[in-house]
PDB file of N, CA and C in Angstrom:
ATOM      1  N   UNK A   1      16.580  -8.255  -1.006  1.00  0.00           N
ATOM      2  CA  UNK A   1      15.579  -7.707  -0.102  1.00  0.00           C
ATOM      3  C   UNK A   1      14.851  -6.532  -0.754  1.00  0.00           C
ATOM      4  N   UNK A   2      15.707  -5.904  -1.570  1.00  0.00           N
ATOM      5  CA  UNK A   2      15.100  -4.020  -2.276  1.00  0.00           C
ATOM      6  C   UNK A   2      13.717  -4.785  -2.861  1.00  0.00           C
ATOM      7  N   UNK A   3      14.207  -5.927  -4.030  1.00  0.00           N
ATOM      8  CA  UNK A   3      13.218  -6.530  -5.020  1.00  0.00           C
ATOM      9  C   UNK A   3      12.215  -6.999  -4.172  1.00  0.00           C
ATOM     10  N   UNK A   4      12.163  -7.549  -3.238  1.00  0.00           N
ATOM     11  CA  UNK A   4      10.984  -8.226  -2.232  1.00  0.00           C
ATOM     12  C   UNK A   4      10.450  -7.325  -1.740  1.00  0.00           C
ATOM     13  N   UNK A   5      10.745  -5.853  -1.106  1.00  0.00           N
ATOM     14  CA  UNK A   5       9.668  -4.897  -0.706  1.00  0.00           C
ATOM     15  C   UNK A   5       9.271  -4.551  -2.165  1.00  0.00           C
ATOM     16  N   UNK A   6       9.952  -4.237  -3.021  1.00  0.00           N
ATOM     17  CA  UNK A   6       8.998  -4.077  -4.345  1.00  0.00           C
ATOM     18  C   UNK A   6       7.654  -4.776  -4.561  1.00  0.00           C
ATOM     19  N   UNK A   7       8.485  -6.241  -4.424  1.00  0.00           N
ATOM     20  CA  UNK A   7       7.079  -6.583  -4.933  1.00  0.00           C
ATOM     21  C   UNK A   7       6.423  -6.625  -3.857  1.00  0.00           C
ATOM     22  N   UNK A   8       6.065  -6.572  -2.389  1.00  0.00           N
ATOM     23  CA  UNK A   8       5.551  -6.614  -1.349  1.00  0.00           C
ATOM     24  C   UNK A   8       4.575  -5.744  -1.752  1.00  0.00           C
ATOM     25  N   UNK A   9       5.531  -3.948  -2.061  1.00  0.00           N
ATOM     26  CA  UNK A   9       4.527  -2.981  -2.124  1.00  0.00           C
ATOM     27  C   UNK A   9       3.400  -2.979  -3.303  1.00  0.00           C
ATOM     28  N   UNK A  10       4.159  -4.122  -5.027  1.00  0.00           N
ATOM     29  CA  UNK A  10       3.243  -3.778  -5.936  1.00  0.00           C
ATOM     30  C   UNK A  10       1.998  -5.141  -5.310  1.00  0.00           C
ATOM     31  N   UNK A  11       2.307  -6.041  -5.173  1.00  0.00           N
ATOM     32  CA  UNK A  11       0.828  -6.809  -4.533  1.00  0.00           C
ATOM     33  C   UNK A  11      -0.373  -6.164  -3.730  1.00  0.00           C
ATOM     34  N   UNK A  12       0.288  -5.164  -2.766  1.00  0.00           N
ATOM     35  CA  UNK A  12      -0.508  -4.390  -2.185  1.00  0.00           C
ATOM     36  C   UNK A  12      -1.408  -3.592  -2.818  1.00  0.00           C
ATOM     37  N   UNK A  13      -0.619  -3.134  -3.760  1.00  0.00           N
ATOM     38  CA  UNK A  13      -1.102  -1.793  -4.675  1.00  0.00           C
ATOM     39  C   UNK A  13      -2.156  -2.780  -5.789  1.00  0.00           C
ATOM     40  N   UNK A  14      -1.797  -3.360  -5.988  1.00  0.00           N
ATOM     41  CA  UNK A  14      -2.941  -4.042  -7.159  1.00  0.00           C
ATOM     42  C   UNK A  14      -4.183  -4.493  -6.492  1.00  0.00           C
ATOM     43  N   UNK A  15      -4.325  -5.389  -5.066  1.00  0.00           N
ATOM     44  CA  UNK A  15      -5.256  -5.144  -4.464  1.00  0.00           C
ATOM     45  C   UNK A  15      -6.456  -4.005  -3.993  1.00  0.00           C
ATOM     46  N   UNK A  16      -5.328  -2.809  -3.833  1.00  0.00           N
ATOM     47  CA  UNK A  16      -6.268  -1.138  -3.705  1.00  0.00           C
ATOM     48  C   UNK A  16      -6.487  -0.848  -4.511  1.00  0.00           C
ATOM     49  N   UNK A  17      -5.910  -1.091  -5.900  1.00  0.00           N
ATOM     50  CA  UNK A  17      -6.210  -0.982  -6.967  1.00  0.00           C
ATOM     51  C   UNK A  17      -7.723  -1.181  -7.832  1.00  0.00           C
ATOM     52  N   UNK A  18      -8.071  -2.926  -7.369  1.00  0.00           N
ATOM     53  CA  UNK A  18      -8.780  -3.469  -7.839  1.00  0.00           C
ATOM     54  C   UNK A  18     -10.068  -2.912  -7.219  1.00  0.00           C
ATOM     55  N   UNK A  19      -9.884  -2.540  -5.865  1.00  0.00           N
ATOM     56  CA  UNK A  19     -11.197  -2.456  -4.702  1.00  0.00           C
ATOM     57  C   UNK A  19     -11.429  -0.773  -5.380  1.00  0.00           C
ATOM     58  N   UNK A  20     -10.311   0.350  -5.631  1.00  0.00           N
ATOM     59  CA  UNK A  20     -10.794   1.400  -6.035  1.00  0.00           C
ATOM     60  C   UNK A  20     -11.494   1.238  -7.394  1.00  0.00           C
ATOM     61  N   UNK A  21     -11.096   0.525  -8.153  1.00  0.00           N
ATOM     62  CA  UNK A  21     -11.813   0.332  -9.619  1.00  0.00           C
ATOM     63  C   UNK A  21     -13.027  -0.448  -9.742  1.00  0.00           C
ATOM     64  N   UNK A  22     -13.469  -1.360  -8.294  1.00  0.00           N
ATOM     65  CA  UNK A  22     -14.732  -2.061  -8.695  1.00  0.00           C
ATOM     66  C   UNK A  22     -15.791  -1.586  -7.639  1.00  0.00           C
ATOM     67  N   UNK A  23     -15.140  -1.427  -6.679  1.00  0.00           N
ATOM     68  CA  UNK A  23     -16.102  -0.566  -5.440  1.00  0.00           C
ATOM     69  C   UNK A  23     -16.104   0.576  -5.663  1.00  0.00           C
ATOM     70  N   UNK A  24     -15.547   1.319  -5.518  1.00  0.00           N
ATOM     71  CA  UNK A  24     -15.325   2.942  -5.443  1.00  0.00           C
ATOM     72  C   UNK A  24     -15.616   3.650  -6.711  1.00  0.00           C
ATOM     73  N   UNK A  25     -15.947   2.680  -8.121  1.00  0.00           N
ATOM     74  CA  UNK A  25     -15.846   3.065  -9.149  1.00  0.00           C
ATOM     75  C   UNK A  25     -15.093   3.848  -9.614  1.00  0.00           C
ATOM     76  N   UNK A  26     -13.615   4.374  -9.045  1.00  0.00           N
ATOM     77  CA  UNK A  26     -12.989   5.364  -9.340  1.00  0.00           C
ATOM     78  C   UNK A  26     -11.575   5.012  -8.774  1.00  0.00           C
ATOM     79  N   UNK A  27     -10.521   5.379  -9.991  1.00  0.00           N
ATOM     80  CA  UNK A  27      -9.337   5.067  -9.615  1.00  0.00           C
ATOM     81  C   UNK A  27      -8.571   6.093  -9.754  1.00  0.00           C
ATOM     82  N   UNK A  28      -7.909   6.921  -8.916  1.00  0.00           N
ATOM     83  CA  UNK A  28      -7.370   8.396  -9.023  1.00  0.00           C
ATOM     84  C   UNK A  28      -6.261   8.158 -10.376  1.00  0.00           C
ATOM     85  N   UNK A  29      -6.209   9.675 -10.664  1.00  0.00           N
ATOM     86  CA  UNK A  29      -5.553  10.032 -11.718  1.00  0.00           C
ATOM     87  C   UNK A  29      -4.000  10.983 -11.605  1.00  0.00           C
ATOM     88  N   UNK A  30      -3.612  11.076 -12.577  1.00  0.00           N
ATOM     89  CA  UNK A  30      -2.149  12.236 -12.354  1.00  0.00           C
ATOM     90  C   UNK A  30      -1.216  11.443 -12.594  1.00  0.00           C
ATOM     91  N   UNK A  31       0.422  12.477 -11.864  1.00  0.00           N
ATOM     92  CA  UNK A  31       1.759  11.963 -11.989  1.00  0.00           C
ATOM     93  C   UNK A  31       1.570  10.786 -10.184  1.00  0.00           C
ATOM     94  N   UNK A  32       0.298  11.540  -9.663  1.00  0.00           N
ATOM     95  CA  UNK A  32       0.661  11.050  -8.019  1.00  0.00           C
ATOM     96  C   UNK A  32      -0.518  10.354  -7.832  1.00  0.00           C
ATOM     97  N   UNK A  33      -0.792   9.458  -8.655  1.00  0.00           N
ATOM     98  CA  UNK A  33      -2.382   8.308  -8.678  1.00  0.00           C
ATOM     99  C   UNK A  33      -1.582   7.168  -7.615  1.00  0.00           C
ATOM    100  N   UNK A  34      -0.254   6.961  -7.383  1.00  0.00           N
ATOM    101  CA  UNK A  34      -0.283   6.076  -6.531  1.00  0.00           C
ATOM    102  C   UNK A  34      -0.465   6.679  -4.913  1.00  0.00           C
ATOM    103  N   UNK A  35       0.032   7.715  -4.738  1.00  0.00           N
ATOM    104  CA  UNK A  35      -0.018   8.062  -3.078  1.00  0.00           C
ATOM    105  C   UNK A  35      -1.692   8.379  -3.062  1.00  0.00           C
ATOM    106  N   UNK A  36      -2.471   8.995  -4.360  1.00  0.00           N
ATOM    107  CA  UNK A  36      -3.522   9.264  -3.946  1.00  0.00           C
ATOM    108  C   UNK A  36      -5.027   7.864  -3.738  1.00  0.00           C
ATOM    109  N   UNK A  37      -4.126   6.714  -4.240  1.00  0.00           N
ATOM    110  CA  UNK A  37      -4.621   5.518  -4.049  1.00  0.00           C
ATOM    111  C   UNK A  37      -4.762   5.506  -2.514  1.00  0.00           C
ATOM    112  N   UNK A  38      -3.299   5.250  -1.893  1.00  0.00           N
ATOM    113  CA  UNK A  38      -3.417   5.267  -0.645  1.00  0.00           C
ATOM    114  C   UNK A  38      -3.909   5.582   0.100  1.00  0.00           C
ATOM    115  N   UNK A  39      -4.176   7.064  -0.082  1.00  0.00           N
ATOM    116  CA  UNK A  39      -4.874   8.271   0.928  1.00  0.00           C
ATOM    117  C   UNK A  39      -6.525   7.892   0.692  1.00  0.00           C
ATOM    118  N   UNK A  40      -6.880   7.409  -1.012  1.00  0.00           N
ATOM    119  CA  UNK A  40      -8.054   7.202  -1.307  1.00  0.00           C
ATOM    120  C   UNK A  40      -8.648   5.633   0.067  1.00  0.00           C
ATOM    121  N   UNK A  41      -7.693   5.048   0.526  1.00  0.00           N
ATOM    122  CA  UNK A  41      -8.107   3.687   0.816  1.00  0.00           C
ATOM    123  C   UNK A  41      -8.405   3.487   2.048  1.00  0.00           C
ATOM    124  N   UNK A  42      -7.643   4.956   2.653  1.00  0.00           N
ATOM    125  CA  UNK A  42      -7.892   5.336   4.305  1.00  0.00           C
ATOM    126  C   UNK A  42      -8.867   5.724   4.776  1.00  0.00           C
ATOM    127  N   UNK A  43      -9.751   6.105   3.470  1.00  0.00           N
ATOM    128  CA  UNK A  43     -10.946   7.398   3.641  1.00  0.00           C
ATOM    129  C   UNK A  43     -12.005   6.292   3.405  1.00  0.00           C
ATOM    130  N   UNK A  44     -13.277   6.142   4.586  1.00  0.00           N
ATOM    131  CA  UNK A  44     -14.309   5.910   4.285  1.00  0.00           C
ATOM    132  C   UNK A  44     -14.875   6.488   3.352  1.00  0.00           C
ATOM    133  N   UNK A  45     -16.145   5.107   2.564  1.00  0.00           N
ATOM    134  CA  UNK A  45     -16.815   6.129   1.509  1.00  0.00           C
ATOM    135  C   UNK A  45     -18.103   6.453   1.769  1.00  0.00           C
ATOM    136  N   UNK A  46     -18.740   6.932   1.947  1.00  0.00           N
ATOM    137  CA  UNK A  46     -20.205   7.019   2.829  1.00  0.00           C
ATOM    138  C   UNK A  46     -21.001   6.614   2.053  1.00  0.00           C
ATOM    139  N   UNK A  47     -21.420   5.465   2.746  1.00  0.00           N
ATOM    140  CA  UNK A  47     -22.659   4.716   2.247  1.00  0.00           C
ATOM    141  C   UNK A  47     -22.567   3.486   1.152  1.00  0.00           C
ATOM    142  N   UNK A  48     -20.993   3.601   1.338  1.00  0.00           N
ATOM    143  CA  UNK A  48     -20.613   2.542   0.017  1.00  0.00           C
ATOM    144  C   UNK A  48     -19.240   1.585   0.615  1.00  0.00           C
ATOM    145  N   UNK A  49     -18.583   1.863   1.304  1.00  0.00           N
ATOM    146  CA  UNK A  49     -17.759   1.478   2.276  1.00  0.00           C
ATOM    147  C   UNK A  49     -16.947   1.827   3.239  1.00  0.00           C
ATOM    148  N   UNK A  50     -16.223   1.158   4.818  1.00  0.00           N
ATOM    149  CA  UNK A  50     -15.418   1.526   5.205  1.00  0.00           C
ATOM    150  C   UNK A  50     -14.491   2.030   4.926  1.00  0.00           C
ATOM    151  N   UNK A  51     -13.302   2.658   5.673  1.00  0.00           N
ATOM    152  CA  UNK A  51     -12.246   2.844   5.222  1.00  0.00           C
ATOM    153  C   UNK A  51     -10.956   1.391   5.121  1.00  0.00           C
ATOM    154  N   UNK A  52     -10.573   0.866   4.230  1.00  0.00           N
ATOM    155  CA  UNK A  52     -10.211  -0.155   3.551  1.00  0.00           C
ATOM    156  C   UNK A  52      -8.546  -0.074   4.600  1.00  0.00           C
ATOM    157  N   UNK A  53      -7.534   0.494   4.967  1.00  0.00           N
ATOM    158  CA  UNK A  53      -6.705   0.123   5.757  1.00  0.00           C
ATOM    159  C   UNK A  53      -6.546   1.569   6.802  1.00  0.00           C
ATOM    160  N   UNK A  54      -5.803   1.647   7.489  1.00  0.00           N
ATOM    161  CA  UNK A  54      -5.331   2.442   8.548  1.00  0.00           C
ATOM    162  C   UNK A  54      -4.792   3.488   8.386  1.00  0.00           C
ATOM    163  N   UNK A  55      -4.516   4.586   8.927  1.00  0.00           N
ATOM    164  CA  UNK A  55      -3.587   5.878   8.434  1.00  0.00           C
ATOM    165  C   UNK A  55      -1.831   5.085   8.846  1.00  0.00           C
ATOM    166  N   UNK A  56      -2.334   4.224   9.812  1.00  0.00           N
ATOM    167  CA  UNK A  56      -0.779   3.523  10.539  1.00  0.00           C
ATOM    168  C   UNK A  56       0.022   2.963   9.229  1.00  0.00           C
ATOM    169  N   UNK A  57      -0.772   2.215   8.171  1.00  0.00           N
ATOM    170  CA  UNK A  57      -0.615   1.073   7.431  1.00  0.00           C
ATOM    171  C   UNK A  57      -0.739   1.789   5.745  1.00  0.00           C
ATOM    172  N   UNK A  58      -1.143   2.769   5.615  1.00  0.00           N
ATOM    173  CA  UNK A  58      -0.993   4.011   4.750  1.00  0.00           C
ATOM    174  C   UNK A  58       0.182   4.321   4.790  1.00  0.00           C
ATOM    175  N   UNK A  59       0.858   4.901   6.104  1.00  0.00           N
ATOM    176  CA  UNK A  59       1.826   5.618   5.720  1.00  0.00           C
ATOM    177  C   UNK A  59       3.305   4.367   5.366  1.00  0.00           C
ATOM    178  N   UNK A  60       3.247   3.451   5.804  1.00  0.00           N
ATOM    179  CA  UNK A  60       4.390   1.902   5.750  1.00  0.00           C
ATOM    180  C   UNK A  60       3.829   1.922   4.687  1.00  0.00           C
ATOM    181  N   UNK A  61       2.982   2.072   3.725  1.00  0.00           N
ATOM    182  CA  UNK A  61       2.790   1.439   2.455  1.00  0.00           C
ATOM    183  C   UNK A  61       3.791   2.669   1.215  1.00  0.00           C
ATOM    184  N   UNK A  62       3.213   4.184   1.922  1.00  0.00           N
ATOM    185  CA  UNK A  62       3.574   4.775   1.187  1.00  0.00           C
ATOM    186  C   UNK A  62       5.165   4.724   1.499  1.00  0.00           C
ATOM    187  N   UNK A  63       6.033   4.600   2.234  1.00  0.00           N
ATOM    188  CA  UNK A  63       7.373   4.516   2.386  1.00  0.00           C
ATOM    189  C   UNK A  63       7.492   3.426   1.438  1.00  0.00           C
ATOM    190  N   UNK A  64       7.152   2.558   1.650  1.00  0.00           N
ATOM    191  CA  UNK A  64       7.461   1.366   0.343  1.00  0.00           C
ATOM    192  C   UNK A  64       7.334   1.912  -0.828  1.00  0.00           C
ATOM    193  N   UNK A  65       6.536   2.562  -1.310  1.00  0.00           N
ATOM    194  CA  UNK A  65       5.682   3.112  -2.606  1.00  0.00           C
ATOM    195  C   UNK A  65       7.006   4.069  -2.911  1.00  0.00           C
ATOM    196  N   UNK A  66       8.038   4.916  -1.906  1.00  0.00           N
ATOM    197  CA  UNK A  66       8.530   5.727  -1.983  1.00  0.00           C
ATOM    198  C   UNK A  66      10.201   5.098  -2.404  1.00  0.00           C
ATOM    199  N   UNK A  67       9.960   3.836  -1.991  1.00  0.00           N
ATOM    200  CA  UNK A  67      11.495   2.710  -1.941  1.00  0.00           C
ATOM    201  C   UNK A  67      11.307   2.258  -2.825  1.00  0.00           C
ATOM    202  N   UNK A  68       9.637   1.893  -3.634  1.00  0.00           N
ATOM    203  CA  UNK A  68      10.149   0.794  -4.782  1.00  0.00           C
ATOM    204  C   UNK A  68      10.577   2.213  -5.787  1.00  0.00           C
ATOM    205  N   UNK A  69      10.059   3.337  -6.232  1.00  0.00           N
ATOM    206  CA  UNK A  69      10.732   4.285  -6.885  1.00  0.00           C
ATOM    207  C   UNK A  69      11.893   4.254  -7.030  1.00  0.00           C
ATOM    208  N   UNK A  70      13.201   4.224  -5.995  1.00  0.00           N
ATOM    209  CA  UNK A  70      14.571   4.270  -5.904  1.00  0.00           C
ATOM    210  C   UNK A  70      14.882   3.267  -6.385  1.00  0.00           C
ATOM    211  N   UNK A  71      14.359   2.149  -6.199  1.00  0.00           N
ATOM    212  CA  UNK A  71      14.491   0.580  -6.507  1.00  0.00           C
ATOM    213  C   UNK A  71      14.330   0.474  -8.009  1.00  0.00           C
ATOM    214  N   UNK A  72      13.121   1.236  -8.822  1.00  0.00           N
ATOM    215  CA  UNK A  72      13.464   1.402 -10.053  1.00  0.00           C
ATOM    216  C   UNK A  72      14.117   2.177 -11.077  1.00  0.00           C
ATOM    217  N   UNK A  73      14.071   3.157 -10.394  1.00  0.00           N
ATOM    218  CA  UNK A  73      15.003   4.477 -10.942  1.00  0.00           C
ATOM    219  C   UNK A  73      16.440   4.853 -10.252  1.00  0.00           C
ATOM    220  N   UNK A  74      17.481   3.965  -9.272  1.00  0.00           N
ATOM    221  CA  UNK A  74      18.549   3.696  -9.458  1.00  0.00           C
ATOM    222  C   UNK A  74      19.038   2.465  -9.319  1.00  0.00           C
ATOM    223  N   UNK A  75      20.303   2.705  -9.646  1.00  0.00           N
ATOM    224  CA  UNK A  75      20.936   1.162  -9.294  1.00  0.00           C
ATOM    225  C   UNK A  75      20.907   0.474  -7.943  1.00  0.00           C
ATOM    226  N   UNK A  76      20.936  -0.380  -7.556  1.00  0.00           N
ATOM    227  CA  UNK A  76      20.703  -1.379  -6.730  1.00  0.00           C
ATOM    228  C   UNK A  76      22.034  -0.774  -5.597  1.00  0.00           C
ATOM    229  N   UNK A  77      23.632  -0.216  -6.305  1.00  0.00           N
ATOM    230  CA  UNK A  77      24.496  -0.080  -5.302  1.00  0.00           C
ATOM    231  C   UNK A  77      24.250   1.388  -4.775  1.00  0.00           C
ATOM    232  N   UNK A  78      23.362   2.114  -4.988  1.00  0.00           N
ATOM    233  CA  UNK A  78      23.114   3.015  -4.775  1.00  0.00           C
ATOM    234  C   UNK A  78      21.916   2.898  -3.316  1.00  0.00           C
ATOM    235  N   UNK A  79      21.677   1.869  -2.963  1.00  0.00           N
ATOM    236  CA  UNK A  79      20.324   1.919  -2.095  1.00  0.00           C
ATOM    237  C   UNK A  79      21.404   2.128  -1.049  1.00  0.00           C
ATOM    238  N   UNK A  80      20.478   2.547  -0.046  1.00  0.00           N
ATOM    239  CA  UNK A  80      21.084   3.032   1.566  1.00  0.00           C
ATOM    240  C   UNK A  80      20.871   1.472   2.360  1.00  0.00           C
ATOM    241  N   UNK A  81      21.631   1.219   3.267  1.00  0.00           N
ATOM    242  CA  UNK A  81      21.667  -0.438   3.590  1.00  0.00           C
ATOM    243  C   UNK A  81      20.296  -0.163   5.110  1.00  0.00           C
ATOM    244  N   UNK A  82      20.885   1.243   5.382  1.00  0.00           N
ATOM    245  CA  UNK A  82      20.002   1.539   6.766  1.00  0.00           C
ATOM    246  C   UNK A  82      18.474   1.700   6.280  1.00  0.00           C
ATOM    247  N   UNK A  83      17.974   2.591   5.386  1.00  0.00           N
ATOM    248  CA  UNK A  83      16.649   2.581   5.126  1.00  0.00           C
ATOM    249  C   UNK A  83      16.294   1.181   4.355  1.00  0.00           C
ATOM    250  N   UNK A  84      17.199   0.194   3.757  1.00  0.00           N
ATOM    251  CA  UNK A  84      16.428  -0.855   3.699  1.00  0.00           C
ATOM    252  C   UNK A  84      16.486  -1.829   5.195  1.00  0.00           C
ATOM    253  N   UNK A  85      17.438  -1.324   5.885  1.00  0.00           N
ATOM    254  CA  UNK A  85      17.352  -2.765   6.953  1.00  0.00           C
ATOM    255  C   UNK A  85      16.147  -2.183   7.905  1.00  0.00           C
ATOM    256  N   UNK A  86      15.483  -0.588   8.224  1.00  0.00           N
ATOM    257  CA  UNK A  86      14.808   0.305   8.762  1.00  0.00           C
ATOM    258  C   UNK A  86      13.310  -1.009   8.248  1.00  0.00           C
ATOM    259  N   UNK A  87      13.121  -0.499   6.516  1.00  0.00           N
ATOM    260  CA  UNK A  87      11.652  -1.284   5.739  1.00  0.00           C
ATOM    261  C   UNK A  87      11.768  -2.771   6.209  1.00  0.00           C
ATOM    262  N   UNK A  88      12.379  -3.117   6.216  1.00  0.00           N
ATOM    263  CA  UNK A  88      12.409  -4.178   6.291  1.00  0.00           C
ATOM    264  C   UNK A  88      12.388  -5.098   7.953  1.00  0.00           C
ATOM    265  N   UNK A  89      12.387  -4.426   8.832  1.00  0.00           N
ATOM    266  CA  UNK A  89      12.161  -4.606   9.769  1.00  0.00           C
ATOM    267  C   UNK A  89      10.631  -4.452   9.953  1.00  0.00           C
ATOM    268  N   UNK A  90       9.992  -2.957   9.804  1.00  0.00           N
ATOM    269  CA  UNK A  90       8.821  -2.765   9.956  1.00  0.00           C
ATOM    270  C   UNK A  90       7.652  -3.745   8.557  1.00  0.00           C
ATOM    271  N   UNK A  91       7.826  -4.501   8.024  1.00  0.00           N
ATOM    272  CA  UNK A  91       7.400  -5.129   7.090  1.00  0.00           C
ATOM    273  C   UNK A  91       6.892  -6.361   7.925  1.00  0.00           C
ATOM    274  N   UNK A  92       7.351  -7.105   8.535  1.00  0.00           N
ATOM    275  CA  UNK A  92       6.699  -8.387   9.650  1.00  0.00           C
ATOM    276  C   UNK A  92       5.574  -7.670  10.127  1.00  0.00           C
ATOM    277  N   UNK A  93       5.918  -6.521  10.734  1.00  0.00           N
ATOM    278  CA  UNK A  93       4.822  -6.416  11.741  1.00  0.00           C
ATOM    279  C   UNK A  93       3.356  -5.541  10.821  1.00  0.00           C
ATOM    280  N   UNK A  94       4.194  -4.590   9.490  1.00  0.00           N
ATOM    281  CA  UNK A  94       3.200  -4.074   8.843  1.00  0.00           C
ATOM    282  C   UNK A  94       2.324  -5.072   8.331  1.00  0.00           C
ATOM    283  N   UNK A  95       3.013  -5.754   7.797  1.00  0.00           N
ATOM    284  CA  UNK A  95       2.316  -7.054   6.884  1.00  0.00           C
ATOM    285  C   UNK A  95       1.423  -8.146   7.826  1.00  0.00           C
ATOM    286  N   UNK A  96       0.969  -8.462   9.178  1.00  0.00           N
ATOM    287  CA  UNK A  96       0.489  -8.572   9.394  1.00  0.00           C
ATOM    288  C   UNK A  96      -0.670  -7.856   9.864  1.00  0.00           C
ATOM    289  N   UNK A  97      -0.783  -6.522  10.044  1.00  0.00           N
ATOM    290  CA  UNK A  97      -1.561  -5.285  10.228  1.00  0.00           C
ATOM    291  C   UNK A  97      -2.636  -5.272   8.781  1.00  0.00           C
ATOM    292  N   UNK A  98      -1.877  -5.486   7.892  1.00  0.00           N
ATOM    293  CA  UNK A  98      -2.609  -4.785   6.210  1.00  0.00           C
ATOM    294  C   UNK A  98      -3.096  -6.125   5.985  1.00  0.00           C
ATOM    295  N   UNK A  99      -3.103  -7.585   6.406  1.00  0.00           N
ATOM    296  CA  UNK A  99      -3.497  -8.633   6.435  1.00  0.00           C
ATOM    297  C   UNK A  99      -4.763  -8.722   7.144  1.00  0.00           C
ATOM    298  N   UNK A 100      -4.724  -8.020   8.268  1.00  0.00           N
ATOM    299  CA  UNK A 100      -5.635  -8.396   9.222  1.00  0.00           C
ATOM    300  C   UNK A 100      -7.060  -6.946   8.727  1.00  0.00           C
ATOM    301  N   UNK A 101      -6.279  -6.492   8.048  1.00  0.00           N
ATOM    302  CA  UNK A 101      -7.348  -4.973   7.799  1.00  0.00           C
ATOM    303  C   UNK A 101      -8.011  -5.368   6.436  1.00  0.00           C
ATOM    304  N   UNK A 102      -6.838  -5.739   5.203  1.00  0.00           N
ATOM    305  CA  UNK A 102      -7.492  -6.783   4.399  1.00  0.00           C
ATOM    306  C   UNK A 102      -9.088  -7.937   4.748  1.00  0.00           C
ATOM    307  N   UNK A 103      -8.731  -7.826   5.478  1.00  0.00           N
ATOM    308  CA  UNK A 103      -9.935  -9.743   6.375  1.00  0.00           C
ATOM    309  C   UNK A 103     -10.925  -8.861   6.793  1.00  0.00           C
ATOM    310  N   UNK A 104     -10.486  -8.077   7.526  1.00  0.00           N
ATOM    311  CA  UNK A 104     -12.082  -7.507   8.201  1.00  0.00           C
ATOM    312  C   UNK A 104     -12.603  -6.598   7.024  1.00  0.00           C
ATOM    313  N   UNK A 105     -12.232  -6.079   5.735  1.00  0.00           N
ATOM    314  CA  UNK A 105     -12.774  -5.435   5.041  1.00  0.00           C
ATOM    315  C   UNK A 105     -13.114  -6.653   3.739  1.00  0.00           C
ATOM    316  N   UNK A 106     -12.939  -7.589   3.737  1.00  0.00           N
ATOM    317  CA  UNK A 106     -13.793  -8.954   2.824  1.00  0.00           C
ATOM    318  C   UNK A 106     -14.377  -9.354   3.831  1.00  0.00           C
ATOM    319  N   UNK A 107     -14.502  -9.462   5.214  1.00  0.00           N
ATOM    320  CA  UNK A 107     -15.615  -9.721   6.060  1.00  0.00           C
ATOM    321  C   UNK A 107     -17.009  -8.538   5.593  1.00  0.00           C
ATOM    322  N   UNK A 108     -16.755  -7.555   5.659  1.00  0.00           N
ATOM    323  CA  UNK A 108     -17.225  -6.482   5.678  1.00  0.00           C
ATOM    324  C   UNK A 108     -18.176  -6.926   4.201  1.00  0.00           C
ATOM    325  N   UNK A 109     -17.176  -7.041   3.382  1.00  0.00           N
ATOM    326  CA  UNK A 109     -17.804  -7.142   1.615  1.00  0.00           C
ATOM    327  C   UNK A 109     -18.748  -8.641   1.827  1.00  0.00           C
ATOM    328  N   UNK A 110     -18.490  -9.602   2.718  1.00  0.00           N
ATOM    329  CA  UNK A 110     -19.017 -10.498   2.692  1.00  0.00           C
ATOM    330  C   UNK A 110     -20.629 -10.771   3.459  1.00  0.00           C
ATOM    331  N   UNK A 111     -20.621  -9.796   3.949  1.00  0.00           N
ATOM    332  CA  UNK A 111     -21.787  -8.932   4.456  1.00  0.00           C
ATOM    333  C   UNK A 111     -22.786  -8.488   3.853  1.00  0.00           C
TER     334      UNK A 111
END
């Protein structure tokens, strides 16, 4: 389950990724370019696009963002069983949220 929010969270991230590097022309920098991705994706850009997901769907991303860390930098018997059974609960319902915010923002691009 640890490895599946991993990759849950890196699919996500390569998507904001791609939209900050081809829309936004700009992909934040530093030790903290991934949380500032996030925060970057919440924020309308004026005159160039909406804001790309939710502050709701920001912060479930960044908890993931914060789990796949542990997930790579300790061992696997080291994870807490409660904060993964916690992610992993809220992941059904996030993952259809960042799906549906996904759609209306390629509606949006399709515009």
């Amino acid at each position: 389950m640890a490895l599946n929010l991993h990759g849950l969270y890196s699919g996500f991230e390569r998507i904001l990724t791609h939209i900050a590097e081809t829309i936004d022309g700009e992909l934040p920098h530093g030790e903290d370019w991934h949380r500032l991705l996030l925060r970057q994706m919440q924020s309308e850009v004026p005159g160039i696009r909406p804001a790309v997901i939710s502050v709701e769907s920001g912060e479930f991303l960044d908890d993931l963002r914060k789990f796949r860390h542990v997930v790579r930098n300790v061992y696997t018997h080291h994870l807490d069983p409660v904060r993964l059974g916690q992610l992993v609960e809220r992941s059904s319902k996030s993952f259809v949220q960042l799906h549906a915010e996904l759609a209306a923002f390629a509606t949006f691009l399709g515009q």
